[in-house]
PDB file of N, CA and C in Angstrom:
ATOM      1  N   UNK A   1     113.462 115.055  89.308  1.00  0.00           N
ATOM      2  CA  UNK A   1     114.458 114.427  90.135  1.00  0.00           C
ATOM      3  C   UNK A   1     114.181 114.780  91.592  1.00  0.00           C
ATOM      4  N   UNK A   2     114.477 113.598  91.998  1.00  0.00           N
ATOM      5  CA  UNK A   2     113.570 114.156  93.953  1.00  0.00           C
ATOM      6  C   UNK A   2     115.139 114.636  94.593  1.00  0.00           C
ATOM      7  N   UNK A   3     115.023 115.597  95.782  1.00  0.00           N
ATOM      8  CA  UNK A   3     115.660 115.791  96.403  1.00  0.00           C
ATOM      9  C   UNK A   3     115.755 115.404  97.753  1.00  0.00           C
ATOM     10  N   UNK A   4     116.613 114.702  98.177  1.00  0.00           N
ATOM     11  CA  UNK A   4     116.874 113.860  99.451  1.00  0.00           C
ATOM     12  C   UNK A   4     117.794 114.684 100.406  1.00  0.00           C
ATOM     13  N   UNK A   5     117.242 114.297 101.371  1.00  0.00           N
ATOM     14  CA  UNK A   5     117.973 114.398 102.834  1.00  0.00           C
ATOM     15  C   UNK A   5     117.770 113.288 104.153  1.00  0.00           C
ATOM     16  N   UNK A   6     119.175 113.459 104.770  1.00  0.00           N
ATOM     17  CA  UNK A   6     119.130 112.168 105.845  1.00  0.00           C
ATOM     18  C   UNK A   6     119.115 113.273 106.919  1.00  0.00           C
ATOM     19  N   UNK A   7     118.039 112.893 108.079  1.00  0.00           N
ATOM     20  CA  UNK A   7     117.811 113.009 109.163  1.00  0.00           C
ATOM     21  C   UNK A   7     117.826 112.292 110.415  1.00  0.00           C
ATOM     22  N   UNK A   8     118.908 112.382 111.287  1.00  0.00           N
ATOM     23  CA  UNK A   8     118.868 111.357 112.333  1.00  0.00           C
ATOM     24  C   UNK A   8     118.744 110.200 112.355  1.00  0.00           C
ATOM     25  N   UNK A   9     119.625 110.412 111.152  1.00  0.00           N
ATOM     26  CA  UNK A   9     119.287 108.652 110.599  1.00  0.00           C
ATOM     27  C   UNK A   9     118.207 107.773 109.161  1.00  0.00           C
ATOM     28  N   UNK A  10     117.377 109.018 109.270  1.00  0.00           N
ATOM     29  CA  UNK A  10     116.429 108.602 108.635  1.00  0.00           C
ATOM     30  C   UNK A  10     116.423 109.050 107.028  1.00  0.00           C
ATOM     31  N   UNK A  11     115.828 108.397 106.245  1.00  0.00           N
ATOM     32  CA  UNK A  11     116.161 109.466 104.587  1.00  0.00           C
ATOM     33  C   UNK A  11     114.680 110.058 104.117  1.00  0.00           C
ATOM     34  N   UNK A  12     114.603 111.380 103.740  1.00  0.00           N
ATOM     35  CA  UNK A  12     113.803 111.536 103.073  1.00  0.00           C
ATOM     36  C   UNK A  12     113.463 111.949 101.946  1.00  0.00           C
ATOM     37  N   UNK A  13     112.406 112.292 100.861  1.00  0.00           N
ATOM     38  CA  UNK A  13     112.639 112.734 100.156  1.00  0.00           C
ATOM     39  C   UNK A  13     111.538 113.587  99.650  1.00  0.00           C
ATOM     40  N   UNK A  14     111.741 114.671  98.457  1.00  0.00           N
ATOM     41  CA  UNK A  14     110.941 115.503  98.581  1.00  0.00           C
ATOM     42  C   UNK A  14     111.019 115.613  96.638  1.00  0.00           C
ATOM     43  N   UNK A  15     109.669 115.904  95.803  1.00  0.00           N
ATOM     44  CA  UNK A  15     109.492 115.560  94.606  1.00  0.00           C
ATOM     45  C   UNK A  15     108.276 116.606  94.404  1.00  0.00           C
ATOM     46  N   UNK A  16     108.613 116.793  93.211  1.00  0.00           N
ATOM     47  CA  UNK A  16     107.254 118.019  92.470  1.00  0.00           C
ATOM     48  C   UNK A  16     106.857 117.088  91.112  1.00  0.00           C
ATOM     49  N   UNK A  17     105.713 117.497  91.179  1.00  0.00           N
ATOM     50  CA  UNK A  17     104.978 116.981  89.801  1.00  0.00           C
ATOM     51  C   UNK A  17     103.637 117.889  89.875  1.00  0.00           C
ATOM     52  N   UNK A  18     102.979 117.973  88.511  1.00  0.00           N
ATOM     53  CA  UNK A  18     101.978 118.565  88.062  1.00  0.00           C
ATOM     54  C   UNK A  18     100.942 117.711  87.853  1.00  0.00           C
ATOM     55  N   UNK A  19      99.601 118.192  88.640  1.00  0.00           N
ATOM     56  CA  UNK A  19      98.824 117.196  88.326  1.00  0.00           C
ATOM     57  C   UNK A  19      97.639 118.196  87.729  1.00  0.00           C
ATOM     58  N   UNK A  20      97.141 117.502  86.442  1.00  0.00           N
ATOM     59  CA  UNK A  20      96.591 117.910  85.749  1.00  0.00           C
ATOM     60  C   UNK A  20      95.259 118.295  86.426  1.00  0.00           C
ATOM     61  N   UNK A  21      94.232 117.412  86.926  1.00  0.00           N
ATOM     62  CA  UNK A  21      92.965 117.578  87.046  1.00  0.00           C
ATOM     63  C   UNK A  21      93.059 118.597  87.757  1.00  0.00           C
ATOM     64  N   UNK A  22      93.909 118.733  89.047  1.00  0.00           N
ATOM     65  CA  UNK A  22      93.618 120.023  89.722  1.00  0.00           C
ATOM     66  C   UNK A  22      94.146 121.137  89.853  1.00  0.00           C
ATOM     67  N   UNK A  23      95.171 120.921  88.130  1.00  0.00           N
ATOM     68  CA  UNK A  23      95.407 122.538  87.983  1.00  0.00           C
ATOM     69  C   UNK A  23      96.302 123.112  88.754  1.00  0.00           C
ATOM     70  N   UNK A  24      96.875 122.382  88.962  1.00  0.00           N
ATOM     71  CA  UNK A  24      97.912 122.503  90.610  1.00  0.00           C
ATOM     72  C   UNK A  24      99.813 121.682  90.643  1.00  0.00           C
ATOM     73  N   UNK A  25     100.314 122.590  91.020  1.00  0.00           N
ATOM     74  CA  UNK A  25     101.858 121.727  91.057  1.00  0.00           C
ATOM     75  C   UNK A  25     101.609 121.091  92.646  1.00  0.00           C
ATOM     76  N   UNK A  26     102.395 120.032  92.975  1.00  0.00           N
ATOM     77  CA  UNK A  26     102.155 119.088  94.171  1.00  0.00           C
ATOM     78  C   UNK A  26     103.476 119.257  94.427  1.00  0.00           C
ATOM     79  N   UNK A  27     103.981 119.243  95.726  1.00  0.00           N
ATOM     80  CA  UNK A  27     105.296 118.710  96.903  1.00  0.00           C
ATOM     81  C   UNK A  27     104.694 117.854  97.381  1.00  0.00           C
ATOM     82  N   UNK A  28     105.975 116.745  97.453  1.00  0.00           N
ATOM     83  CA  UNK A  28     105.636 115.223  98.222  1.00  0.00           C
ATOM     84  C   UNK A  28     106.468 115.296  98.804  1.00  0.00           C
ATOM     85  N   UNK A  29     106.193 115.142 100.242  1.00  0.00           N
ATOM     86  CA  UNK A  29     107.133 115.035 101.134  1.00  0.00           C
ATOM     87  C   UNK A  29     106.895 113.422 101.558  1.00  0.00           C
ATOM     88  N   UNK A  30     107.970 112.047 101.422  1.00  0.00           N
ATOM     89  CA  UNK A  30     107.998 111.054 101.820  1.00  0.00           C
ATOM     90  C   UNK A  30     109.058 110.403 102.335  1.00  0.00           C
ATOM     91  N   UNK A  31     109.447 109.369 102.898  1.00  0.00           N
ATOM     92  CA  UNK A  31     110.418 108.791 102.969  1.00  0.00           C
ATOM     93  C   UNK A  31     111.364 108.238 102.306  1.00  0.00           C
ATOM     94  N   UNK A  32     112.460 108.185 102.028  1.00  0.00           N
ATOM     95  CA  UNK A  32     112.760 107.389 100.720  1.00  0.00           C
ATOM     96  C   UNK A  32     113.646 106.290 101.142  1.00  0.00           C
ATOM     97  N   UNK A  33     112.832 105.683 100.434  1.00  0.00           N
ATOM     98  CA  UNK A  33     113.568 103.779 100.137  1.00  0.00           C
ATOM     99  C   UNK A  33     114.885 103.665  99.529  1.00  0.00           C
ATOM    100  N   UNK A  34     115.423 102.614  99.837  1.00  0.00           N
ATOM    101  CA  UNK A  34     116.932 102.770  99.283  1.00  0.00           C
ATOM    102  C   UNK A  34     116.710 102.214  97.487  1.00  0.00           C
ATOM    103  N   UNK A  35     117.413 102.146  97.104  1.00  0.00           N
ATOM    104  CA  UNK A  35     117.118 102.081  95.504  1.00  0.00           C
ATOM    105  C   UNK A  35     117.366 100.218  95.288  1.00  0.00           C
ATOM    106  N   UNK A  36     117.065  99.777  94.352  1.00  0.00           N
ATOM    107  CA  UNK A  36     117.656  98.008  94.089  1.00  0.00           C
ATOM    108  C   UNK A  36     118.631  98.065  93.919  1.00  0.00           C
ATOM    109  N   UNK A  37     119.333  96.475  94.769  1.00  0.00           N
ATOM    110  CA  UNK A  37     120.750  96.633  94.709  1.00  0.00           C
ATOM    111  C   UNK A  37     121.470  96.387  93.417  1.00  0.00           C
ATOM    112  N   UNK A  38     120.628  96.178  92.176  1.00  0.00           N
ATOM    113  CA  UNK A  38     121.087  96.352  90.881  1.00  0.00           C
ATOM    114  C   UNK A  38     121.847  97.587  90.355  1.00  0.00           C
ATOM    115  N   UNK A  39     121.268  98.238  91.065  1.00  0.00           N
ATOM    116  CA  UNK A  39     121.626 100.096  90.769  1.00  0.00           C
ATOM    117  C   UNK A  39     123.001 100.206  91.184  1.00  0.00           C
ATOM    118  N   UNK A  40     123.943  99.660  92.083  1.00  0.00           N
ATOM    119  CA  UNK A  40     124.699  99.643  93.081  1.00  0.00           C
ATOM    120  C   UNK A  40     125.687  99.739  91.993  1.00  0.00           C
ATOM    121  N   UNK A  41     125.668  98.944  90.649  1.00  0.00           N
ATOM    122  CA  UNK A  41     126.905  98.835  89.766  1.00  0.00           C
ATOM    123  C   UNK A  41     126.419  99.918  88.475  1.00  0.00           C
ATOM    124  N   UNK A  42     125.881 100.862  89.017  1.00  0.00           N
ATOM    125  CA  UNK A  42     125.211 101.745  87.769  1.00  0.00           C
ATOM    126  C   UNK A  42     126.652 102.875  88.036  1.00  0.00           C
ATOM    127  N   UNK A  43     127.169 103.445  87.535  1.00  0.00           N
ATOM    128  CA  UNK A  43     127.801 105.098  88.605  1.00  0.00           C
ATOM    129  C   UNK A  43     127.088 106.039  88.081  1.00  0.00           C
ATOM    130  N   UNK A  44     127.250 106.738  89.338  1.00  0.00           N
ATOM    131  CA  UNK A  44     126.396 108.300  89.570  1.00  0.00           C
ATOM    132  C   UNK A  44     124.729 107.435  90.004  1.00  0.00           C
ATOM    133  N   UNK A  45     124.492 106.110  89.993  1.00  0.00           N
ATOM    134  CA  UNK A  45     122.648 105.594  90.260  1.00  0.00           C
ATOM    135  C   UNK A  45     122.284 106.652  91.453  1.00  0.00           C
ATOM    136  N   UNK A  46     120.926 107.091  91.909  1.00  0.00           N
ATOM    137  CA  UNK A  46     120.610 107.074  93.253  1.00  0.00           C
ATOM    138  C   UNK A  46     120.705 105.982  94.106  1.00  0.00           C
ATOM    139  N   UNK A  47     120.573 106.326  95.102  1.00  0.00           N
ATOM    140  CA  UNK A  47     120.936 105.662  96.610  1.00  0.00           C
ATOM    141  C   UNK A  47     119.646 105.090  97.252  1.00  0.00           C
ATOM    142  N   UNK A  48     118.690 105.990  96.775  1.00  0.00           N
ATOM    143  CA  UNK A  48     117.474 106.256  97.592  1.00  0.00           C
ATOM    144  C   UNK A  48     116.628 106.715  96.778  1.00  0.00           C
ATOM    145  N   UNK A  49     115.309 106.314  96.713  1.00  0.00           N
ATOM    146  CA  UNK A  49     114.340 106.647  95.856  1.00  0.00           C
ATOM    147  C   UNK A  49     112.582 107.136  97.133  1.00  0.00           C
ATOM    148  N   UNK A  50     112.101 108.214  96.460  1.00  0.00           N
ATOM    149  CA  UNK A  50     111.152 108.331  97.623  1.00  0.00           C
ATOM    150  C   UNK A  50     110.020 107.224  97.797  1.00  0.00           C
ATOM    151  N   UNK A  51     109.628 107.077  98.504  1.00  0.00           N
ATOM    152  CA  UNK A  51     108.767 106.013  98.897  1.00  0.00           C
ATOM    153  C   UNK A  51     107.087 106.851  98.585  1.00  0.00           C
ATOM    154  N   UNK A  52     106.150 106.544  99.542  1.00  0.00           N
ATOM    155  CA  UNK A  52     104.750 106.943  99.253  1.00  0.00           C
ATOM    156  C   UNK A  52     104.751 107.849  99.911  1.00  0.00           C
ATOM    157  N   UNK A  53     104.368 109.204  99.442  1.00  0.00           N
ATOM    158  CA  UNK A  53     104.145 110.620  99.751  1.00  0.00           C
ATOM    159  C   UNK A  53     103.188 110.726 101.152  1.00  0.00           C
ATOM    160  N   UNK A  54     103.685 111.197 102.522  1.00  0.00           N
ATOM    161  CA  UNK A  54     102.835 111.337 103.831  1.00  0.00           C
ATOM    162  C   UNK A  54     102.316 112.594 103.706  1.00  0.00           C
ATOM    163  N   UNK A  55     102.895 113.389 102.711  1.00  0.00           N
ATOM    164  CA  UNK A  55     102.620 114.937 102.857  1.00  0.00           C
ATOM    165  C   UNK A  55     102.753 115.357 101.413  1.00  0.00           C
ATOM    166  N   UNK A  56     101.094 116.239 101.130  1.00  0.00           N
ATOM    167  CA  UNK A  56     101.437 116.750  99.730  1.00  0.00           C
ATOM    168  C   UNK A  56     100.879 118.036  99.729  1.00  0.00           C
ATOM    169  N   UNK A  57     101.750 118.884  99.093  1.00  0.00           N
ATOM    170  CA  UNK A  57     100.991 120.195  99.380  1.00  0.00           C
ATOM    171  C   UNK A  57     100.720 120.638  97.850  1.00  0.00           C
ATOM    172  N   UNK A  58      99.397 120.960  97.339  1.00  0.00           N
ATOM    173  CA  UNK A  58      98.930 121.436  96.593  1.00  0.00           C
ATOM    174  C   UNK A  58      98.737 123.017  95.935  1.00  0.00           C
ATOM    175  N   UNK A  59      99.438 123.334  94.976  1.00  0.00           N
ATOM    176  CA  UNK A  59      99.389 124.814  94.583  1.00  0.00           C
ATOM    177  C   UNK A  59      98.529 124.718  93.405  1.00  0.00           C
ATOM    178  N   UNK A  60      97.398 125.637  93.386  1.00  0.00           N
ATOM    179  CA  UNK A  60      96.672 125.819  92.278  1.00  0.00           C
ATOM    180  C   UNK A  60      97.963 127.139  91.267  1.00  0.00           C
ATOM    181  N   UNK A  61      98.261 126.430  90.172  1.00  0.00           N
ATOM    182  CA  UNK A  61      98.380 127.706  89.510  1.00  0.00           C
ATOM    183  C   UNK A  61      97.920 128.464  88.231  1.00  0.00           C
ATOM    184  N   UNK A  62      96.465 128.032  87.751  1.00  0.00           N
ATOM    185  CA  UNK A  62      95.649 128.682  87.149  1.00  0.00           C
ATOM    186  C   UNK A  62      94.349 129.765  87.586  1.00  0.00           C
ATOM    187  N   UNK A  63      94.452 129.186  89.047  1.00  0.00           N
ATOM    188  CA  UNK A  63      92.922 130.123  89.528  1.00  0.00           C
ATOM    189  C   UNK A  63      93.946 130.858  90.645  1.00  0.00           C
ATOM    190  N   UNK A  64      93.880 132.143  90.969  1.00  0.00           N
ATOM    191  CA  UNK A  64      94.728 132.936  91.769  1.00  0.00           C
ATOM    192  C   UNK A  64      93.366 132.734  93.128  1.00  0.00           C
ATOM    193  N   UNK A  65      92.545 132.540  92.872  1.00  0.00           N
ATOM    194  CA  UNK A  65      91.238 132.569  94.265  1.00  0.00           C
ATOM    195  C   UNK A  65      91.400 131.545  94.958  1.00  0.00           C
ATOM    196  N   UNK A  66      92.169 130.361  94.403  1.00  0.00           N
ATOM    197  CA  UNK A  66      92.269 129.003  94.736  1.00  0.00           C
ATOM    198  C   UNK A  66      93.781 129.070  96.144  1.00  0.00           C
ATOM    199  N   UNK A  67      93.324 128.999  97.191  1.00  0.00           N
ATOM    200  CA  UNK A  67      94.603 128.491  98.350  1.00  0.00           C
ATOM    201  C   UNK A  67      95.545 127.548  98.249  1.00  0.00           C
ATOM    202  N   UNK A  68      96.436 127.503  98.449  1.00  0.00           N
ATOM    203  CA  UNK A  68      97.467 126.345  98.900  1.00  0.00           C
ATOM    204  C   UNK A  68      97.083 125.462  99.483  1.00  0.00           C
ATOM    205  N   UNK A  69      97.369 124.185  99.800  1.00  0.00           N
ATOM    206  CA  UNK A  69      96.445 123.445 101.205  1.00  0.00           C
ATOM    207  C   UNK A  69      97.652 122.346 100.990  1.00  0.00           C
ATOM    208  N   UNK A  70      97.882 121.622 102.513  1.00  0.00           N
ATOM    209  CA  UNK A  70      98.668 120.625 102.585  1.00  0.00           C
ATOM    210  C   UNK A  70      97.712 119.353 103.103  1.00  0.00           C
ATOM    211  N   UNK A  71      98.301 118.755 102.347  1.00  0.00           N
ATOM    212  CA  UNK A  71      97.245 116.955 102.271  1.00  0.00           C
ATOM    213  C   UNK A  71      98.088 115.991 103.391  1.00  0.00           C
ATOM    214  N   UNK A  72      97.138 115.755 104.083  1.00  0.00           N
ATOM    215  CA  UNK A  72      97.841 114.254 105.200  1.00  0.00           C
ATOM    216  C   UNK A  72      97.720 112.983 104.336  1.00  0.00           C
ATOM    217  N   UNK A  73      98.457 111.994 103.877  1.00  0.00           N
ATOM    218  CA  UNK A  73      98.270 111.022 103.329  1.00  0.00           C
ATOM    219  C   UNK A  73      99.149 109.519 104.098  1.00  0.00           C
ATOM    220  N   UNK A  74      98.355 108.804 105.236  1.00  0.00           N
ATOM    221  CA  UNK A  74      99.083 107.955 105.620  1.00  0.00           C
ATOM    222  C   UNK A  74      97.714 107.153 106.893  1.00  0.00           C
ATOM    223  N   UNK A  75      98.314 105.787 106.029  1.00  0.00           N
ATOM    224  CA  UNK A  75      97.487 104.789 107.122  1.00  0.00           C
ATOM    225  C   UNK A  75      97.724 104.670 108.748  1.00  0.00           C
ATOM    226  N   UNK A  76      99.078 104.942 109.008  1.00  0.00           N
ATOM    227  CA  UNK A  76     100.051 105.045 110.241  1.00  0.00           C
ATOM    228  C   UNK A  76     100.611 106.165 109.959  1.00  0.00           C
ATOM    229  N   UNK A  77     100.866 106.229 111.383  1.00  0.00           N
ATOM    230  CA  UNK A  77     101.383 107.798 112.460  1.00  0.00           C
ATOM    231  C   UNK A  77     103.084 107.752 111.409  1.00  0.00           C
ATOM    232  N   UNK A  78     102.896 109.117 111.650  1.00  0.00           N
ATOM    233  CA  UNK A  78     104.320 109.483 111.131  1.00  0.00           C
ATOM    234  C   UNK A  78     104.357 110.578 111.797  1.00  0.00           C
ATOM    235  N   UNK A  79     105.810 110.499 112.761  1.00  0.00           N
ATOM    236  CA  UNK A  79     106.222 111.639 113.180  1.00  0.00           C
ATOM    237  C   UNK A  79     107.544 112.082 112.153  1.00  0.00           C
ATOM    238  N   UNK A  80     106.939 113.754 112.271  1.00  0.00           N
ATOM    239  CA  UNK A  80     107.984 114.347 110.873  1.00  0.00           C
ATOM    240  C   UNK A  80     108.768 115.543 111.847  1.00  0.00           C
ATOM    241  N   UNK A  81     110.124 114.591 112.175  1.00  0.00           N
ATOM    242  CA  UNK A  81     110.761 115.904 112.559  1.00  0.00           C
ATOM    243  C   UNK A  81     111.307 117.747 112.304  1.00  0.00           C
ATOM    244  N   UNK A  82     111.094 118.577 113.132  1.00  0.00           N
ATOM    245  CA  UNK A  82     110.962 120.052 112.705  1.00  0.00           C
ATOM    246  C   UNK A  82     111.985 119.994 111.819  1.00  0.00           C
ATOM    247  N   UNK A  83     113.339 119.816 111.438  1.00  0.00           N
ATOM    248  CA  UNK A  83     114.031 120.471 110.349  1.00  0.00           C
ATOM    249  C   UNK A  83     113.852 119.974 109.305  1.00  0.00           C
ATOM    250  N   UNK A  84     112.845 118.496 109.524  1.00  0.00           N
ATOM    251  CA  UNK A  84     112.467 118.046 108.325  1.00  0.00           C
ATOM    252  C   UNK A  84     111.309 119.022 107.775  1.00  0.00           C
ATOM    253  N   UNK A  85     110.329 119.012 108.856  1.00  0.00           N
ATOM    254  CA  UNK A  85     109.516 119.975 108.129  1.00  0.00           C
ATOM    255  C   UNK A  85     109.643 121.392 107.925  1.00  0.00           C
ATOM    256  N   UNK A  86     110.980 122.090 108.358  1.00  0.00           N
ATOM    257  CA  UNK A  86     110.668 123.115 107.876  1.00  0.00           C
ATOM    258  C   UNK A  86     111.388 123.260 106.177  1.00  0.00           C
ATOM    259  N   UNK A  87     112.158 122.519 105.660  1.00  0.00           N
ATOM    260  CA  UNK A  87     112.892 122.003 104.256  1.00  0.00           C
ATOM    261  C   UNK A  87     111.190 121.781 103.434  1.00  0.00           C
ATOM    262  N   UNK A  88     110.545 120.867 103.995  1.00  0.00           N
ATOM    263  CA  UNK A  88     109.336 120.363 102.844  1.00  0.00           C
ATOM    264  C   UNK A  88     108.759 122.094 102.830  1.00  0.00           C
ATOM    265  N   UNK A  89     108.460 122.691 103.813  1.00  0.00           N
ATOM    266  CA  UNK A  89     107.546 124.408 104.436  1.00  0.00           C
ATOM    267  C   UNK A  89     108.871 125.035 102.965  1.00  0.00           C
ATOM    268  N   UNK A  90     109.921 124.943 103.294  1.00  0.00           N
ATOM    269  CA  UNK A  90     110.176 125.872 101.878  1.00  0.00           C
ATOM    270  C   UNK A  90     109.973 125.744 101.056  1.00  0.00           C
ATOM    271  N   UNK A  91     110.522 124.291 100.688  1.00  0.00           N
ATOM    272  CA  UNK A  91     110.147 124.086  99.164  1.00  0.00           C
ATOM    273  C   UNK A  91     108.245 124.422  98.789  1.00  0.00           C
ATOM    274  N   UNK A  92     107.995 124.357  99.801  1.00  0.00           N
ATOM    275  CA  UNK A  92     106.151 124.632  99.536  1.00  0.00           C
ATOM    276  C   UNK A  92     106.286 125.986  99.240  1.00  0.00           C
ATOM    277  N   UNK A  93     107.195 127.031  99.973  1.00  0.00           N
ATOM    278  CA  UNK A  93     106.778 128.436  99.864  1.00  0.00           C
ATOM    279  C   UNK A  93     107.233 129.144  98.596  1.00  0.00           C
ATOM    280  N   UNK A  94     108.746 128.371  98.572  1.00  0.00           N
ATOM    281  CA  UNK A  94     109.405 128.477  96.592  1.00  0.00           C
ATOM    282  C   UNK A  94     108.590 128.291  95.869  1.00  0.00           C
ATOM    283  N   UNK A  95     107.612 127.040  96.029  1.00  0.00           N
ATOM    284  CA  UNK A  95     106.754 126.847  94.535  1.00  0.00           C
ATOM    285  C   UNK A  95     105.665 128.043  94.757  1.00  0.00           C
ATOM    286  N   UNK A  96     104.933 128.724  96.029  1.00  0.00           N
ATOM    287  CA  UNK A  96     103.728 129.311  96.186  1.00  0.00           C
ATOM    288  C   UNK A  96     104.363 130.477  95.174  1.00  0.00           C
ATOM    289  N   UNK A  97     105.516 131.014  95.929  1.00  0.00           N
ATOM    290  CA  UNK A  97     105.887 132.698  95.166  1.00  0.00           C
ATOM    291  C   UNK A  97     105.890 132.314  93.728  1.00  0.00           C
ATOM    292  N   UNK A  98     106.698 130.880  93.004  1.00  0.00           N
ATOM    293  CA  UNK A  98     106.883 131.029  91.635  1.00  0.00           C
ATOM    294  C   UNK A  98     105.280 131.119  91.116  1.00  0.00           C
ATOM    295  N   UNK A  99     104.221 130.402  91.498  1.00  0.00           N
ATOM    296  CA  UNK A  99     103.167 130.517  90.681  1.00  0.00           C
ATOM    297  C   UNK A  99     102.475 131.952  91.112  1.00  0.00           C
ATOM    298  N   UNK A 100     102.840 132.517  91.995  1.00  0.00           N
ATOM    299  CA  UNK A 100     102.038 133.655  92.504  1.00  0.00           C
ATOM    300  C   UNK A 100     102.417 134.770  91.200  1.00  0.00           C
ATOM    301  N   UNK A 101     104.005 134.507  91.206  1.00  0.00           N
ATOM    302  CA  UNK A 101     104.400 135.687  90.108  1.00  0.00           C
ATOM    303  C   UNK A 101     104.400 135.492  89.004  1.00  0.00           C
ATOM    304  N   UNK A 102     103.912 133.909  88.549  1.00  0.00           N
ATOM    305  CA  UNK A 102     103.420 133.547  86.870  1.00  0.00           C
ATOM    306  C   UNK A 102     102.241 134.580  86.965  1.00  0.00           C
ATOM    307  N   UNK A 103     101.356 134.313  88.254  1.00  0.00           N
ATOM    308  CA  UNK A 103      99.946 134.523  88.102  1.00  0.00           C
ATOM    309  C   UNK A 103     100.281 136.496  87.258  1.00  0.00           C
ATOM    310  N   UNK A 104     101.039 136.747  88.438  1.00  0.00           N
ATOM    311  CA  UNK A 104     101.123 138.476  87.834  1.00  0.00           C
ATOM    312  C   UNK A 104     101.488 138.847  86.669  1.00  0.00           C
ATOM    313  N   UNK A 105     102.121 138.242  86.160  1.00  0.00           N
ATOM    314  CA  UNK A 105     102.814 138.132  85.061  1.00  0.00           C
ATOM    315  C   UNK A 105     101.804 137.825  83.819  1.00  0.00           C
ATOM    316  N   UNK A 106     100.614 137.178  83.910  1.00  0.00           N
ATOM    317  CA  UNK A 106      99.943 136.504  83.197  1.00  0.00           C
ATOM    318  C   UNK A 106      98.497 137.672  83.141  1.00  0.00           C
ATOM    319  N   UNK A 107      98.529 138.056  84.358  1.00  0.00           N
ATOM    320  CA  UNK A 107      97.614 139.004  84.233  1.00  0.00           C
ATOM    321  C   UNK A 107      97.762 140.393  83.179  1.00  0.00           C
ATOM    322  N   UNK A 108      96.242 140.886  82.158  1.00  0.00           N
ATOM    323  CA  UNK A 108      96.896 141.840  81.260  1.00  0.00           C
ATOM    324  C   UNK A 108      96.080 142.974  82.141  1.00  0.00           C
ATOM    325  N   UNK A 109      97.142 144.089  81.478  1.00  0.00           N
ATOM    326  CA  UNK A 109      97.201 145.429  81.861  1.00  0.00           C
ATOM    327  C   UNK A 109      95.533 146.460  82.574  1.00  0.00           C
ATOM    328  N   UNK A 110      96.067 146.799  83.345  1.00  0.00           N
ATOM    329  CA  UNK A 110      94.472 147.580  83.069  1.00  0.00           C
ATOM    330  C   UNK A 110      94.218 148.874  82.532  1.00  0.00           C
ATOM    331  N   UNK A 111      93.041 148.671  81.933  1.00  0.00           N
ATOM    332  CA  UNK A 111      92.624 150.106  80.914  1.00  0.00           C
ATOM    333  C   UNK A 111      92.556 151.153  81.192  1.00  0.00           C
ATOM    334  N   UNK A 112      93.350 152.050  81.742  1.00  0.00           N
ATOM    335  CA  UNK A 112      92.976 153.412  82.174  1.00  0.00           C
ATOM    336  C   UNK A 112      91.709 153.946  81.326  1.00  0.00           C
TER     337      UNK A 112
END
């Protein structure tokens, strides 16, 4: 389920998924589109659905050697205002610590 916020007007939205090949959980930071006005007679529908991801930040969480890295993804300029980006910067840093402390967690003991 993506999590939205309106900024100065603007909506955005922010979504995790796991992508297999690279072993890695993803944050999408995008804009989000308003939903079809079919939805309008749903209750509780969303409002807003995210649009195409400008920003994805990649967490490896099988290889601990493997970095974080944030992906630019956009044909046109997007300016991303600071409180927007510092909301996508947490949710990036929530997911880094959770896989950091699977990683410890996963690691076995050492042999004295």
């Amino acid at each position: 389920m993506p999590e939205l916020r309106v900024h100065a007007g603007r909506h955005y939205a922010i979504q995790f998924h796991y992508a297999l090949p690279d072993d890695a959980w993803c944050v999408e930071l995008s804009g989000a589109v308003p939903a079809p006005a079919l939805w309008a007679e749903i209750p509780n529908a969303a409002t807003h659905l995210p649009g195409p991801a400008f920003l994805v930040a990649v967490i490896p969480d099988e290889d601990p050697n493997l970095e974080p890295t944030v992906h630019v993804h956009s044909d046109d300029e997007h300016a991303i205002p600071y409180e927007i980006m510092r909301w996508f910067m947490e949710h990036v840093t929530g997911q880094v610590e959770r896989c950091r402390v699977a990683f410890e967690q996963e690691e076995p003991e050492a042999v004295e």
